[in-house]
N, C-alpha and C. Protein backbone atom coordinates (compact mmCIF):
# COMPACT_ATOMS: atom_id res chain seq x y z
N UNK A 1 111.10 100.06 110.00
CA UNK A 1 110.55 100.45 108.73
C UNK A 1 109.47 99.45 108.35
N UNK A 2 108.41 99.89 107.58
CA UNK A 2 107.32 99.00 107.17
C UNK A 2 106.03 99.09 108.28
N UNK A 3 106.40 99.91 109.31
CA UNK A 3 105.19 99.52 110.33
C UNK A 3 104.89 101.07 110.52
N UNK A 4 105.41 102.08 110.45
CA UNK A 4 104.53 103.44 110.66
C UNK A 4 103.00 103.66 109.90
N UNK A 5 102.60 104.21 111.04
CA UNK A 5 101.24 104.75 110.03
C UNK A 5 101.44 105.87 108.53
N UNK A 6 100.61 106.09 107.58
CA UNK A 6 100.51 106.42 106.97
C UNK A 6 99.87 108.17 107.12
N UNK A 7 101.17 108.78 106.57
CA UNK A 7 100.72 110.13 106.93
C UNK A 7 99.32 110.98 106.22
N UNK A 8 98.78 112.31 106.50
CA UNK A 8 98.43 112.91 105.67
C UNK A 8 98.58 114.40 105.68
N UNK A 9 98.97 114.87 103.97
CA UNK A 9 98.88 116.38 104.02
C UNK A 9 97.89 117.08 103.06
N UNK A 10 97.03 117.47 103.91
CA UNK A 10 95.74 118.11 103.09
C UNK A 10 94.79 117.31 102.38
N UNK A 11 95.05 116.56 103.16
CA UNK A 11 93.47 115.67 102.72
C UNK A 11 94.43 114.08 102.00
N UNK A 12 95.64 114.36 101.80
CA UNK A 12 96.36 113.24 100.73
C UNK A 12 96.85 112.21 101.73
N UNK A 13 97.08 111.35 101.43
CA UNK A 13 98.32 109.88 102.34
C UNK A 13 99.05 110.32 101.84
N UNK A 14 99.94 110.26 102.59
CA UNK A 14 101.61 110.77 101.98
C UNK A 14 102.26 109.55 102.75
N UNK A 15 103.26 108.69 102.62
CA UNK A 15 104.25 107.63 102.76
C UNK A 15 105.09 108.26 103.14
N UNK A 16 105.20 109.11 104.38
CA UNK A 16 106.85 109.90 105.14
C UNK A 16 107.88 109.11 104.88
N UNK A 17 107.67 107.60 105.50
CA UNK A 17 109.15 107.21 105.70
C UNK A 17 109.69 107.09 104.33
N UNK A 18 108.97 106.53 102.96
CA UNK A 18 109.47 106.54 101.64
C UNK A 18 109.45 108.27 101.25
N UNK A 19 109.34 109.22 101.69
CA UNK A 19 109.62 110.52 101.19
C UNK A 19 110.87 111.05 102.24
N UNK A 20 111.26 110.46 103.40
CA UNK A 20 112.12 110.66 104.19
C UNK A 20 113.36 109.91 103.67
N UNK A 21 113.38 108.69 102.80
CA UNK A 21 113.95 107.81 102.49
C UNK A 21 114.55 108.94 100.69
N UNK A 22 113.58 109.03 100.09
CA UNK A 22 114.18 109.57 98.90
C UNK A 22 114.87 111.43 99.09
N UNK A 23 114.74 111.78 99.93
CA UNK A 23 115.22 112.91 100.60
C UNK A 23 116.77 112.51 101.26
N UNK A 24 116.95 111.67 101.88
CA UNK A 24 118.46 110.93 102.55
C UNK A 24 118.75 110.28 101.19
N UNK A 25 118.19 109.68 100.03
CA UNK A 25 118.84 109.37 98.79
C UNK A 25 119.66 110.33 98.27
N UNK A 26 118.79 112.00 98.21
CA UNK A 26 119.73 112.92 97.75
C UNK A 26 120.71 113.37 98.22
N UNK A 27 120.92 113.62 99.69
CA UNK A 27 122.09 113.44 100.67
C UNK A 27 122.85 112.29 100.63
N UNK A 28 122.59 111.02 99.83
CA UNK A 28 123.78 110.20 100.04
C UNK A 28 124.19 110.22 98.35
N UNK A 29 123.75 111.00 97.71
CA UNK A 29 124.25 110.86 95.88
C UNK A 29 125.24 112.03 96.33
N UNK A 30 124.91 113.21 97.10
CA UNK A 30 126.00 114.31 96.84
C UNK A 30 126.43 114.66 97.40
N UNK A 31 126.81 112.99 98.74
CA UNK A 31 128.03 113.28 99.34
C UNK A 31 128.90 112.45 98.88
N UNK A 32 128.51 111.55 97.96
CA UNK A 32 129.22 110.78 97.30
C UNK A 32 130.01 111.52 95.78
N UNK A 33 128.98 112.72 95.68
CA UNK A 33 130.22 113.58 94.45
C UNK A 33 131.42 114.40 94.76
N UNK A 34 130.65 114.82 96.57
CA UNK A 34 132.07 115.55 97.11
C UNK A 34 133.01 114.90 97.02
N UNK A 35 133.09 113.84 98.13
CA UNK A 35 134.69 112.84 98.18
C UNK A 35 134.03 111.04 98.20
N UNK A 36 134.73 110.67 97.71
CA UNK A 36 134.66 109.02 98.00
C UNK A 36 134.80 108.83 99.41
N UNK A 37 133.78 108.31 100.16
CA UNK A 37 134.30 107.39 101.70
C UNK A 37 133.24 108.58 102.06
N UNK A 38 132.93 109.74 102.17
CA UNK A 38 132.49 111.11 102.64
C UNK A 38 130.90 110.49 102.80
N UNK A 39 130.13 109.55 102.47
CA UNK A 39 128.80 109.11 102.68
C UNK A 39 127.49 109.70 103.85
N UNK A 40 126.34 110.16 103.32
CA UNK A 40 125.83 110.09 104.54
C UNK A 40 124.94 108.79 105.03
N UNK A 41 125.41 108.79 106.18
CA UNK A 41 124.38 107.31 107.04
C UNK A 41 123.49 107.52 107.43
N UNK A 42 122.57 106.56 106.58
CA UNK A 42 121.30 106.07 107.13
C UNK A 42 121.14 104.74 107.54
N UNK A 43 120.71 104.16 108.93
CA UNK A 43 120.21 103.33 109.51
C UNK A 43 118.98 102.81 109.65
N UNK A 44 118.36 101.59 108.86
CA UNK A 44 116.87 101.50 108.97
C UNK A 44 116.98 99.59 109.55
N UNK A 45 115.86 99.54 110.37
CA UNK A 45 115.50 98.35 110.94
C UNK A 45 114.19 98.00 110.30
N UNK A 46 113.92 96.22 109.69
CA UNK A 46 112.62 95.65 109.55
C UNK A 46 113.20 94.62 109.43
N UNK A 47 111.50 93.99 109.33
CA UNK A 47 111.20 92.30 109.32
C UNK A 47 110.58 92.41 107.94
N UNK A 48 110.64 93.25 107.52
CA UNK A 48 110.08 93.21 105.71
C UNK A 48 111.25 92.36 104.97
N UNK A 49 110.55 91.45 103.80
CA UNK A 49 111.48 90.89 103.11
C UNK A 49 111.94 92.07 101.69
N UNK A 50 112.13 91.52 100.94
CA UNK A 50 112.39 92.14 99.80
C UNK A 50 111.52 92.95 99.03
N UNK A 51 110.47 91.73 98.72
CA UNK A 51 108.96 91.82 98.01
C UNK A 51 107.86 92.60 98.97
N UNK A 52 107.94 92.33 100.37
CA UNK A 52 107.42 93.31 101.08
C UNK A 52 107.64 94.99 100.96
N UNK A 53 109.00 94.98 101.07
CA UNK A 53 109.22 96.57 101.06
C UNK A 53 109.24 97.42 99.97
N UNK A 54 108.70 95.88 98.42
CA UNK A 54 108.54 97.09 97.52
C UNK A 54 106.84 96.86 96.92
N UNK A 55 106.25 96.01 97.56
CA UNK A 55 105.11 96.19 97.54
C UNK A 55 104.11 97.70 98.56
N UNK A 56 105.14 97.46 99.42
CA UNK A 56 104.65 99.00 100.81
C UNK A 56 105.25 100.48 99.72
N UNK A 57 106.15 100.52 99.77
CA UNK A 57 107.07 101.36 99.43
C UNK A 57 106.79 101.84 97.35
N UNK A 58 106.94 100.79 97.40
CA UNK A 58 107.38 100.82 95.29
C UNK A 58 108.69 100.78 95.44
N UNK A 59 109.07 100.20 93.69
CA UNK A 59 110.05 99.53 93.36
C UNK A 59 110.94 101.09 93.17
N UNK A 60 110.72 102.55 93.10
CA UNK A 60 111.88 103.35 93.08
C UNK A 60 112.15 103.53 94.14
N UNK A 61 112.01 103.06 95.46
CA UNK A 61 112.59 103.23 96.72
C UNK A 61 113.11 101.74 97.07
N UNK A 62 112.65 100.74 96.99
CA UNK A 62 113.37 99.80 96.43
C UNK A 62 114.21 99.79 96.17
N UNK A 63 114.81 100.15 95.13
CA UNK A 63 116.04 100.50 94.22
C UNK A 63 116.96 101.28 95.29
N UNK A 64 116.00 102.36 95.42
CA UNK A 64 117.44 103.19 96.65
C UNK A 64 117.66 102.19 97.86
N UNK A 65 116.85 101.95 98.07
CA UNK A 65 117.76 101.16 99.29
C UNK A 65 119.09 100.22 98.71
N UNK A 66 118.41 99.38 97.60
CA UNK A 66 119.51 98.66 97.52
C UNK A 66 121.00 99.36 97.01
N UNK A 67 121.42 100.63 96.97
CA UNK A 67 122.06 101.31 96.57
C UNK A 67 122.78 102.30 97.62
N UNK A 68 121.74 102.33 99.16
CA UNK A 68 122.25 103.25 99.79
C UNK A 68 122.58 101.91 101.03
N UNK A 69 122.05 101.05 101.07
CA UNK A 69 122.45 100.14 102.51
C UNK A 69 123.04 98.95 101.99
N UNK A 70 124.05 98.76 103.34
CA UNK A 70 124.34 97.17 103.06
C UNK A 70 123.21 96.30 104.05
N UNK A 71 122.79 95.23 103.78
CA UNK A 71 122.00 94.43 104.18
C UNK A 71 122.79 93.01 105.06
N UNK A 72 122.41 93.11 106.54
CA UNK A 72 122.34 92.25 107.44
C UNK A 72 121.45 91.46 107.45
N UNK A 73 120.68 90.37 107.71
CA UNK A 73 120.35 89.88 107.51
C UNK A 73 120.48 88.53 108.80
N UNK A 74 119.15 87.98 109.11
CA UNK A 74 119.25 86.99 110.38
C UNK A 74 118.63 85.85 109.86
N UNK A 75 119.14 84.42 109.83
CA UNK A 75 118.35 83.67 109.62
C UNK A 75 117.11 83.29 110.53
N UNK A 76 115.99 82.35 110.18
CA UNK A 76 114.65 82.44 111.02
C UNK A 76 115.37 81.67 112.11
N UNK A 77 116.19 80.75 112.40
CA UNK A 77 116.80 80.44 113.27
C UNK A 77 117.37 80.61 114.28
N UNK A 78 117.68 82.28 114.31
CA UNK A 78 118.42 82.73 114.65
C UNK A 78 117.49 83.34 116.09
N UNK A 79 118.33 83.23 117.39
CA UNK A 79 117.52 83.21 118.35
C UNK A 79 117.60 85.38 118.58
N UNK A 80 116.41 85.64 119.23
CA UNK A 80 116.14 86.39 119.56
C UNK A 80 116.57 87.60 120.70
N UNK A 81 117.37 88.21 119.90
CA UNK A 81 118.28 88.99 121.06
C UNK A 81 117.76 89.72 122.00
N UNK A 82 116.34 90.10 122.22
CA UNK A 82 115.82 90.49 122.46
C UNK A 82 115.33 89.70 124.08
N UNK A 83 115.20 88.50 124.07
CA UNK A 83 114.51 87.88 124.57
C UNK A 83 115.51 87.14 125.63
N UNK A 84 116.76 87.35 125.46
CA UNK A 84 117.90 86.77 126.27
C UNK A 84 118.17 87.85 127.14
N UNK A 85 118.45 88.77 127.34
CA UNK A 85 118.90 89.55 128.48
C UNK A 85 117.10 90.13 129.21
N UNK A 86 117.33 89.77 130.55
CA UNK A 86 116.42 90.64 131.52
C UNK A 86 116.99 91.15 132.60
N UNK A 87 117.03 92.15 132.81
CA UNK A 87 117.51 93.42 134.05
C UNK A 87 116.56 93.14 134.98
């Protein structure tokens, strides 16, 4: 998240992943009225901080995230998992 290009429809920028994001907001408010625990999952990956993703985004998607995800989090220390395994 934070690195897709910026869509367009009909001449407009449209922000998919923040309109993909408030679209899975409404799927996770009313699966949460059916039953408790009943949630739908969404999974998102970045290197955006806080202030990043609501400077890209805005602060009402902002808000949903902090409402629909729990947050993991790596310190800068933290070595690169990426970079340890080669096949």
């Amino acid at each position: 998240m934070g690195v897709e290009p910026t869509g367009c429809h009909y001449t407009k920028d449209c922000n998919v992943m923040g309109e993909i994001l408030l679209s899975r907001y409404d799927v996770f408010k009313k699966s949460m009225e059916v039953a408790e625990g009943a949630e739908a999952k969404t999974h998102i990956t970045t290197n955006l901080n806080a202030y990043e993703l609501e400077t890209h985004y805005g602060g009402r998607i902002r808000s949903r995230l902090r409402e629909m995800f729990n947050l993991i989090s790596f310190d800068h220390s933290s070595a690169d998992k990426r970079k340890q395994h080669k096949c």
